[in-house]
N, C-alpha and C. Protein backbone atom coordinates (compact mmCIF):
# COMPACT_ATOMS: atom_id res chain seq x y z
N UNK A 1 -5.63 -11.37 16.05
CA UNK A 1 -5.70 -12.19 14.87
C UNK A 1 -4.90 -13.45 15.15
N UNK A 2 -5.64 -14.59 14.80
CA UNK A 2 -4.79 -15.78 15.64
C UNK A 2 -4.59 -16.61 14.13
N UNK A 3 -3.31 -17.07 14.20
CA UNK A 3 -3.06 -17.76 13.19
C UNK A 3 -3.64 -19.15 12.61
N UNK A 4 -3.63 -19.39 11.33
CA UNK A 4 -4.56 -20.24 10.67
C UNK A 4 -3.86 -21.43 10.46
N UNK A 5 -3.08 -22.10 11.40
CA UNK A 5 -2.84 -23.69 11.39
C UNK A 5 -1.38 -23.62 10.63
N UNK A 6 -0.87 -24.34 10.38
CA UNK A 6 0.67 -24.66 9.88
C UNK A 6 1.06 -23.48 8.67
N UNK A 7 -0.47 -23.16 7.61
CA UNK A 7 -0.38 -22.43 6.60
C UNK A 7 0.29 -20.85 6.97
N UNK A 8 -0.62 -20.90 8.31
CA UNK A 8 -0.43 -19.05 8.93
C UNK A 8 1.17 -18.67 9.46
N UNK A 9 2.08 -20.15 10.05
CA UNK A 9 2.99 -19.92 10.14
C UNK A 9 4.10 -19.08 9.31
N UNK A 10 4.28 -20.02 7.78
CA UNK A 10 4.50 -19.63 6.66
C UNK A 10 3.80 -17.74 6.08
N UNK A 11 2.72 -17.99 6.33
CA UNK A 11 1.54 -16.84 5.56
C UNK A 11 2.41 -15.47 6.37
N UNK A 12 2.04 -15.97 7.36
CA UNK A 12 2.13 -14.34 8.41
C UNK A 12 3.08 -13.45 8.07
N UNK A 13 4.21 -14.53 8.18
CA UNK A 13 5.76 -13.61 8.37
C UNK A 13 5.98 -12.84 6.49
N UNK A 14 5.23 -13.49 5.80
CA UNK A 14 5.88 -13.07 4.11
C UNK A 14 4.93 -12.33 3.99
N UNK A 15 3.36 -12.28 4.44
CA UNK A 15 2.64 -10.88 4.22
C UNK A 15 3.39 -9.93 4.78
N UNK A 16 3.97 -10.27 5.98
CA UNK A 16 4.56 -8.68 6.61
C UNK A 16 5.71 -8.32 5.76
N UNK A 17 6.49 -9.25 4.98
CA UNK A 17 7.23 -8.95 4.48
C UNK A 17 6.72 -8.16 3.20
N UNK A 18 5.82 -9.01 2.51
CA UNK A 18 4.89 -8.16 1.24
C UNK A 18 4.61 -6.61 1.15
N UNK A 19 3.98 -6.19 2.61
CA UNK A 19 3.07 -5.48 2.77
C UNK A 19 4.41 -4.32 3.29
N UNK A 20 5.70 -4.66 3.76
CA UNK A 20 6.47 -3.68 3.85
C UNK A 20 6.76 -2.68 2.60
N UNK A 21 6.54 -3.02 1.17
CA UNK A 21 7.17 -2.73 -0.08
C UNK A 21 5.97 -1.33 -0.31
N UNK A 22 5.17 -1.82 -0.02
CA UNK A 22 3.87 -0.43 -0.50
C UNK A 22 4.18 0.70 0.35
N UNK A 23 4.08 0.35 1.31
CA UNK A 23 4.52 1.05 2.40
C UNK A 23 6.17 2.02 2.20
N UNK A 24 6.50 1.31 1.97
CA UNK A 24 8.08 2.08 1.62
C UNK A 24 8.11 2.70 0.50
N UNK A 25 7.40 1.93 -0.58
CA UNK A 25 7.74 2.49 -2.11
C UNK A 25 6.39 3.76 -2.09
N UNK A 26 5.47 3.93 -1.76
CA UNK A 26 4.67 4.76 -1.77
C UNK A 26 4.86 6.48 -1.29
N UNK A 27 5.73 5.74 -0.18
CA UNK A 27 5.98 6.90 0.62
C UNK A 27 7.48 7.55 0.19
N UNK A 28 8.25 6.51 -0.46
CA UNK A 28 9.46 7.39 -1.15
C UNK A 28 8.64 7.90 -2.35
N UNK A 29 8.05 7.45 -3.17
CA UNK A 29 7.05 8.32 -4.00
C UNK A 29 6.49 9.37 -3.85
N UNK A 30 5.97 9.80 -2.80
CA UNK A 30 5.04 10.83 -2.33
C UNK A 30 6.76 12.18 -2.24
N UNK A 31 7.82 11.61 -1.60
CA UNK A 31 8.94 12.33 -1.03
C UNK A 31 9.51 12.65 -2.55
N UNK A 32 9.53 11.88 -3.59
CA UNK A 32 9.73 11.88 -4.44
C UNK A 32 8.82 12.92 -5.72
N UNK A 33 7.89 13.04 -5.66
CA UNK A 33 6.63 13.61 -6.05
C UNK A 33 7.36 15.61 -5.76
N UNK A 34 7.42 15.35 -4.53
CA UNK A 34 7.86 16.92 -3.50
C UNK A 34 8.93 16.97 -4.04
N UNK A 35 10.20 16.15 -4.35
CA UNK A 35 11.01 16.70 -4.90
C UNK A 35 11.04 17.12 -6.78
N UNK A 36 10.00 16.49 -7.22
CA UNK A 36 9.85 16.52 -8.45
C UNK A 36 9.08 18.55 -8.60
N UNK A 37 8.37 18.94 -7.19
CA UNK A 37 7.74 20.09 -7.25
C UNK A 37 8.67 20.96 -6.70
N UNK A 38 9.60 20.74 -6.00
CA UNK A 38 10.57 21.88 -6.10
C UNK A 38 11.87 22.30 -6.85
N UNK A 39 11.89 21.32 -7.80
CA UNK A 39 13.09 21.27 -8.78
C UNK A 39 12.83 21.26 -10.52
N UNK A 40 11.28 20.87 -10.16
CA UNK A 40 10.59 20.32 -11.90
C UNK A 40 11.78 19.48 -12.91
N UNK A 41 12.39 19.30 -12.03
CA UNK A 41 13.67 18.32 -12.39
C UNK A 41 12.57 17.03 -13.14
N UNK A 42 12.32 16.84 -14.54
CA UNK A 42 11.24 15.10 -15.21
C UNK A 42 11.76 13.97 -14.12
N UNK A 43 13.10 14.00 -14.13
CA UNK A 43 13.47 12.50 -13.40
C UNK A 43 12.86 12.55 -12.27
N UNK A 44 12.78 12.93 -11.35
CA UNK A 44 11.42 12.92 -10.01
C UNK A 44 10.55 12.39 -10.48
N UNK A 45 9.73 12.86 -11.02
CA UNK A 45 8.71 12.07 -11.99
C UNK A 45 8.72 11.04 -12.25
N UNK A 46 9.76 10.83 -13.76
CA UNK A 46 9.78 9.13 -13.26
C UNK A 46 10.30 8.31 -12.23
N UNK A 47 11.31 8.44 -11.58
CA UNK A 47 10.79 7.99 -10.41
C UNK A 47 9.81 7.56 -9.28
N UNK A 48 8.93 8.57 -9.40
CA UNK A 48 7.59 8.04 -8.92
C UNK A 48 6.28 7.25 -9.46
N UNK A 49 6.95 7.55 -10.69
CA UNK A 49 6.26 6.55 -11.57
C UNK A 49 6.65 5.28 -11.44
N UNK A 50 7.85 5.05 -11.23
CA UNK A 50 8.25 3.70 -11.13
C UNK A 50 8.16 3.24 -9.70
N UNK A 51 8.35 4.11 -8.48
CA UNK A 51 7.79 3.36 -7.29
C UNK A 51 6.22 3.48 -6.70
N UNK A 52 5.58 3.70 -7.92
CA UNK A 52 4.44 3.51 -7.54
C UNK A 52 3.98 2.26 -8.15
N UNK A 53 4.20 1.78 -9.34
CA UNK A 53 4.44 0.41 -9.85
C UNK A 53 5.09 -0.62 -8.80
N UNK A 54 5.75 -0.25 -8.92
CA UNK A 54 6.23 -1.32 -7.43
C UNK A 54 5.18 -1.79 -6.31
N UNK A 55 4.98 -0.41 -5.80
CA UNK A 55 4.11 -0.33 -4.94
C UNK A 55 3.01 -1.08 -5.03
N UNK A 56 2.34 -0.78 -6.45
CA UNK A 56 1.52 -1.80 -6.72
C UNK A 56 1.48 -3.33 -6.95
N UNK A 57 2.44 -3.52 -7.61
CA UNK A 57 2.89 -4.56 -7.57
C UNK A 57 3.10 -5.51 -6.48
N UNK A 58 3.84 -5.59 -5.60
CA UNK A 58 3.48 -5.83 -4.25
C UNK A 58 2.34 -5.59 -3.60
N UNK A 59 1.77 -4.28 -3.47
CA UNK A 59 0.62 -4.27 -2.90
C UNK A 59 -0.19 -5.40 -3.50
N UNK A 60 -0.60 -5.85 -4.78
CA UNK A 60 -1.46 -6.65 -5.75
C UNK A 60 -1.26 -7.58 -4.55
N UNK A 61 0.08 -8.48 -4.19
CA UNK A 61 0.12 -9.76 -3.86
C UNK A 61 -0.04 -9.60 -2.10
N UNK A 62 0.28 -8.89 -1.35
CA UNK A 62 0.06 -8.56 -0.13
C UNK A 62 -1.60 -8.40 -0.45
N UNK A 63 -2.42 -8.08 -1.04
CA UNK A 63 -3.95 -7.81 -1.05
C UNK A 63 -4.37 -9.14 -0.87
N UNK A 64 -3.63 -10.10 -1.89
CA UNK A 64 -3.95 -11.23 -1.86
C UNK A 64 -3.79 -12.29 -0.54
N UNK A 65 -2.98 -11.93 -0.03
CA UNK A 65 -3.00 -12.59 1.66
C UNK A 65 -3.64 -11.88 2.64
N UNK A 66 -3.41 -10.10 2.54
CA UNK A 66 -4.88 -10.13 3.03
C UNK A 66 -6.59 -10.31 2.76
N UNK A 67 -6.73 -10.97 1.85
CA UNK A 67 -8.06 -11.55 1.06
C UNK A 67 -7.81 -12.47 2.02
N UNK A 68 -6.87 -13.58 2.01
CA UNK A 68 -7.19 -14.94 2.81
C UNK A 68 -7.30 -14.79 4.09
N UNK A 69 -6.73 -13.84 4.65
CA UNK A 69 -6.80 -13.38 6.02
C UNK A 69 -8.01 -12.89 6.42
N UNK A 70 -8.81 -11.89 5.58
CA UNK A 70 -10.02 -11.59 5.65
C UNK A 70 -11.04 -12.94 5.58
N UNK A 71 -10.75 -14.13 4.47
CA UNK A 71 -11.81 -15.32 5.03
C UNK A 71 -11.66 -15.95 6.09
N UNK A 72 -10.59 -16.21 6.55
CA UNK A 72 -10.26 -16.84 8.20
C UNK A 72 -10.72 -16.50 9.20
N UNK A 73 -10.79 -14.99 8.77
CA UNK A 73 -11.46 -13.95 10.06
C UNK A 73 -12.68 -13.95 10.00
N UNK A 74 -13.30 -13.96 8.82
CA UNK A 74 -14.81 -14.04 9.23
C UNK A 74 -15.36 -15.00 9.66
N UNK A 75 -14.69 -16.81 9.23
CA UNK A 75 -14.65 -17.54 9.82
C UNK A 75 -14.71 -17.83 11.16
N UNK A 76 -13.71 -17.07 11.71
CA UNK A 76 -14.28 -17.09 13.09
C UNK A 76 -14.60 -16.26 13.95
N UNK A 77 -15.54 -15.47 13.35
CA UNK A 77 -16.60 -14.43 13.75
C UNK A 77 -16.11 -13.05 13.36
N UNK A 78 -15.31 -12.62 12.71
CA UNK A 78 -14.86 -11.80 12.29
C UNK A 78 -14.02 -10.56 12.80
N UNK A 79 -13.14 -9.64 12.46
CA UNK A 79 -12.65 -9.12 13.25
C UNK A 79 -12.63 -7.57 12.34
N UNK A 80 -12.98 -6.51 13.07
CA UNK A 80 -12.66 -5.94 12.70
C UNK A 80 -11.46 -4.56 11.80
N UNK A 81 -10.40 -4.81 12.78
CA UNK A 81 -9.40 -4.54 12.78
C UNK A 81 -8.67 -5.20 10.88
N UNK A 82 -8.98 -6.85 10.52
CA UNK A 82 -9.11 -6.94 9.54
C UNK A 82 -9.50 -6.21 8.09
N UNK A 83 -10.78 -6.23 8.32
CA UNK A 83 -11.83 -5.43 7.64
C UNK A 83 -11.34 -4.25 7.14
N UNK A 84 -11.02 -3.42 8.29
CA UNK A 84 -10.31 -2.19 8.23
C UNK A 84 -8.58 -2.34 7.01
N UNK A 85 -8.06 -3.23 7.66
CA UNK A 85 -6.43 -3.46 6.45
C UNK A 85 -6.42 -3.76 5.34
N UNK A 86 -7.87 -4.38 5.24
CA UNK A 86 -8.27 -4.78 3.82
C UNK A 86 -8.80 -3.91 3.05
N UNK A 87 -9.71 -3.09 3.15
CA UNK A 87 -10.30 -1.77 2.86
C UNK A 87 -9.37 -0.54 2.64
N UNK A 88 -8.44 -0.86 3.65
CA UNK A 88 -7.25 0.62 3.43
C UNK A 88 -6.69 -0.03 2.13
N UNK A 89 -5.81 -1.30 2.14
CA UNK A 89 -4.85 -1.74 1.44
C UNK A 89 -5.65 -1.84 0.37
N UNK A 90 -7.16 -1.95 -0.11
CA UNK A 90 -7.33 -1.97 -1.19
C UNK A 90 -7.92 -0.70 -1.88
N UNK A 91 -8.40 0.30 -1.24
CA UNK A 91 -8.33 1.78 -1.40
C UNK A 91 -6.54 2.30 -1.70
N UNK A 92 -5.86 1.73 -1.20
CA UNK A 92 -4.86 2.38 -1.80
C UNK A 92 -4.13 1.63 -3.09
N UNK A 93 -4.47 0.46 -2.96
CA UNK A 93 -4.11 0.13 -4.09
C UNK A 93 -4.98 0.83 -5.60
N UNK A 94 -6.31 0.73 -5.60
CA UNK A 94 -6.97 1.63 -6.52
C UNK A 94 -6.82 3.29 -7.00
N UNK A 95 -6.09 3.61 -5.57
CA UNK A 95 -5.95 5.28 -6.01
C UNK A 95 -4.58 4.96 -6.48
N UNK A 96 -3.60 4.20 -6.05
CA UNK A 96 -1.67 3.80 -6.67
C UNK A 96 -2.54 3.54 -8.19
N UNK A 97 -3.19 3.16 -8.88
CA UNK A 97 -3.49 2.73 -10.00
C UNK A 97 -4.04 4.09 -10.82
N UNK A 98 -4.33 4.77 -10.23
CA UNK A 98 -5.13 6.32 -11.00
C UNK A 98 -3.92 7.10 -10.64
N UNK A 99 -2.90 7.28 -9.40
CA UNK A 99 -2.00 7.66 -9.68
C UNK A 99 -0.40 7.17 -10.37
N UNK A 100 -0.72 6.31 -11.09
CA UNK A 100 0.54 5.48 -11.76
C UNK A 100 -0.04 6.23 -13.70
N UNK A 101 -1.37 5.74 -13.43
CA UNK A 101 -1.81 6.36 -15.04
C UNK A 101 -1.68 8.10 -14.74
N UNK A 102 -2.48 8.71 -13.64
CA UNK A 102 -1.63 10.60 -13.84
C UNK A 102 0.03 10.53 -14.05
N UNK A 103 0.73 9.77 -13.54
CA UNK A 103 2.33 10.21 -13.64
C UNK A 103 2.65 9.78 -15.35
N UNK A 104 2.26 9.03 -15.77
CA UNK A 104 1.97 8.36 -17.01
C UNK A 104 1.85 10.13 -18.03
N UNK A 105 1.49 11.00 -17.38
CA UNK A 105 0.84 12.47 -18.37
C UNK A 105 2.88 12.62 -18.73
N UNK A 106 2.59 14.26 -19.16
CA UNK A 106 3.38 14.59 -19.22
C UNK A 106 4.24 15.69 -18.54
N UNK A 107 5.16 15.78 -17.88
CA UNK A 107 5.56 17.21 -17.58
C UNK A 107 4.68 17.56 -16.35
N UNK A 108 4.92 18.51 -16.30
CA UNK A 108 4.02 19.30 -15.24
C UNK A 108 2.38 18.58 -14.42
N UNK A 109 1.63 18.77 -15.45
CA UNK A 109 0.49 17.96 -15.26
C UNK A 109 0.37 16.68 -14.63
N UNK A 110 1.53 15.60 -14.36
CA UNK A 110 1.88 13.90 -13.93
C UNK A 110 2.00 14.34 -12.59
N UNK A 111 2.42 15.53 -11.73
CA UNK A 111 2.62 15.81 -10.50
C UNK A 111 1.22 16.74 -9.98
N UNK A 112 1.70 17.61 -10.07
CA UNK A 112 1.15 19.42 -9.48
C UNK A 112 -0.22 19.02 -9.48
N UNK A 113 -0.44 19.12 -7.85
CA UNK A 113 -1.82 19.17 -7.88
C UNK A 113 -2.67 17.68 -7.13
N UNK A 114 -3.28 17.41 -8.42
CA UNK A 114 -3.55 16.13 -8.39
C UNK A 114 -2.61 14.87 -8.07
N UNK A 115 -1.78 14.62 -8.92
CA UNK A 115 -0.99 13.90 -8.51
C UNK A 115 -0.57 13.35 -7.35
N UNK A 116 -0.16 14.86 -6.81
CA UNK A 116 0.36 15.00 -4.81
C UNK A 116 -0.74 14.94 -4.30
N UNK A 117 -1.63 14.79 -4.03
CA UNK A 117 -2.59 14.70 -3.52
C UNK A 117 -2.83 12.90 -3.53
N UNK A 118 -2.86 12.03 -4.75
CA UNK A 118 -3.14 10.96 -4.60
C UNK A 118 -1.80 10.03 -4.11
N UNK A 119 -0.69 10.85 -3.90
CA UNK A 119 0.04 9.94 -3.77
C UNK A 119 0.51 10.36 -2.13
N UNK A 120 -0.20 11.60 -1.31
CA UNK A 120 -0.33 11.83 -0.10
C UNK A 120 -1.41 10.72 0.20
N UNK A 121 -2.49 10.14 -0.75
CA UNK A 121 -3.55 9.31 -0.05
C UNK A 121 -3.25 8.12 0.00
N UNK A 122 -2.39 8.10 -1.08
CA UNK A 122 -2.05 6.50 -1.18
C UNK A 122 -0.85 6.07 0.62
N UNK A 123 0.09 7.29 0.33
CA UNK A 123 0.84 6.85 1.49
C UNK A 123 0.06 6.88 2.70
N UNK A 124 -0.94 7.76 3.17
CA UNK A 124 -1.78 7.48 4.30
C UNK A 124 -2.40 6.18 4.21
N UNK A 125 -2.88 5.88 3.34
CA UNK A 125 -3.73 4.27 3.09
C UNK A 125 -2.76 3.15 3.54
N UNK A 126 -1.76 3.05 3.06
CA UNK A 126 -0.78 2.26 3.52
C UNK A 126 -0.33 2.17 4.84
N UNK A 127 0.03 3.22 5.37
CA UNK A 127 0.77 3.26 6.59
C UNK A 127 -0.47 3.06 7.37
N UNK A 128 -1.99 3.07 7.05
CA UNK A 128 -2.98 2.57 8.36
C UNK A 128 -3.35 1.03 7.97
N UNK A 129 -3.23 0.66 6.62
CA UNK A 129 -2.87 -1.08 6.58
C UNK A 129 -1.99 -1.35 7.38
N UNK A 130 -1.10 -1.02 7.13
CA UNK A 130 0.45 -1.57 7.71
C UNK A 130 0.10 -1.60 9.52
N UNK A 131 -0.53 0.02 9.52
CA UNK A 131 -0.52 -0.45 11.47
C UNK A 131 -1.52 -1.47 11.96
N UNK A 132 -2.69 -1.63 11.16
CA UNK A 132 -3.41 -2.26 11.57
C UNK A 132 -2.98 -4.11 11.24
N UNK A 133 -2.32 -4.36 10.45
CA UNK A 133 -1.81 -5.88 9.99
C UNK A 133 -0.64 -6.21 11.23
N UNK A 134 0.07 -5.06 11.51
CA UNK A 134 1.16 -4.93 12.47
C UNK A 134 0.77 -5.35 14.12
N UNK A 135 -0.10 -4.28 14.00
CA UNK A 135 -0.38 -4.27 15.90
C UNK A 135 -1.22 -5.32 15.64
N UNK A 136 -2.24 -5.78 14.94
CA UNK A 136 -2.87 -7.14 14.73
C UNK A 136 -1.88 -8.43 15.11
N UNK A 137 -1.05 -8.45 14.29
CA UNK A 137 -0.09 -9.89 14.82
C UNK A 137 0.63 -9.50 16.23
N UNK A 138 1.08 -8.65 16.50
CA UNK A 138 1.61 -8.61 18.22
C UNK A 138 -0.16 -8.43 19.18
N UNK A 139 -1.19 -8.26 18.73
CA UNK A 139 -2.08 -8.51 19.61
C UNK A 139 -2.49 -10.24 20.18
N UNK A 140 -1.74 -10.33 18.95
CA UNK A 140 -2.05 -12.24 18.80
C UNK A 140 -0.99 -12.88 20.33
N UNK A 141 0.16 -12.39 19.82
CA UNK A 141 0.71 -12.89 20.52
C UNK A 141 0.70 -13.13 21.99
């Protein structure tokens, strides 16, 4: 992935910075989630309620640089590896959004089950954005 003129200088380094937050907050979520199922301790819960908001949150604006990254690339003939970070990062952003409204339930039901399950998908979704945006810019180099 080769950078997009004076803009990409700027762009590159603050998506990676962006795109670190989903990645982290998702996955203390998911760790968070597991501890909410072996203690049924509520505060686990919210906790993951709240770093999955995050998660999203950031993710929202990291989507958004990879959107521009995705037109550059097709621009010049496209790349796949793109395609792919964009598709994860925005698959996980949509399931962080169905799992932010399950934690939203109450009690028991906001985790067990379902819950762990979307927030095991969400952290896989992320961490294959992340490698693919990652090894993408050191391929550049």
């Amino acid at each position: 992935m080769k950078s997009y003129g004076s803009a990409g200088a700027l762009a590159r380094p603050l998506h990676g910075i962006l795109l670190a937050f989903p990645i982290a907050l998702f996955t203390i979520a998911l760790f968070t989630d597991i501890a909410y199922l072996q203690t049924a301790e509520m505060q686990w819960s919210n906790f993951s309620a709240w770093l999955i908001t995050g998660a999203l949150v950031f993710g929202g604006v990291a989507g958004v640089f990879s959107i521009v990254d995705l037109v550059f690339a097709l621009r010049r003939g496209g790349s796949r590896r793109v395609i792919v970070h964009v598709v994860a990062l925005a698959l996980a952003w949509v399931l962080g959004l169905v799992n932010a409204f399950k934690h939203s339930q109450d009690a028991w039901s906001s985790v067990g089950g379902f819950g762990l399950t979307l927030s095991i998908l969400c952290t896989l979704l992320v961490l294959v954005a992340g490698w693919t945006a990652y090894s993408a810019g050191e391929a550049a180099r």
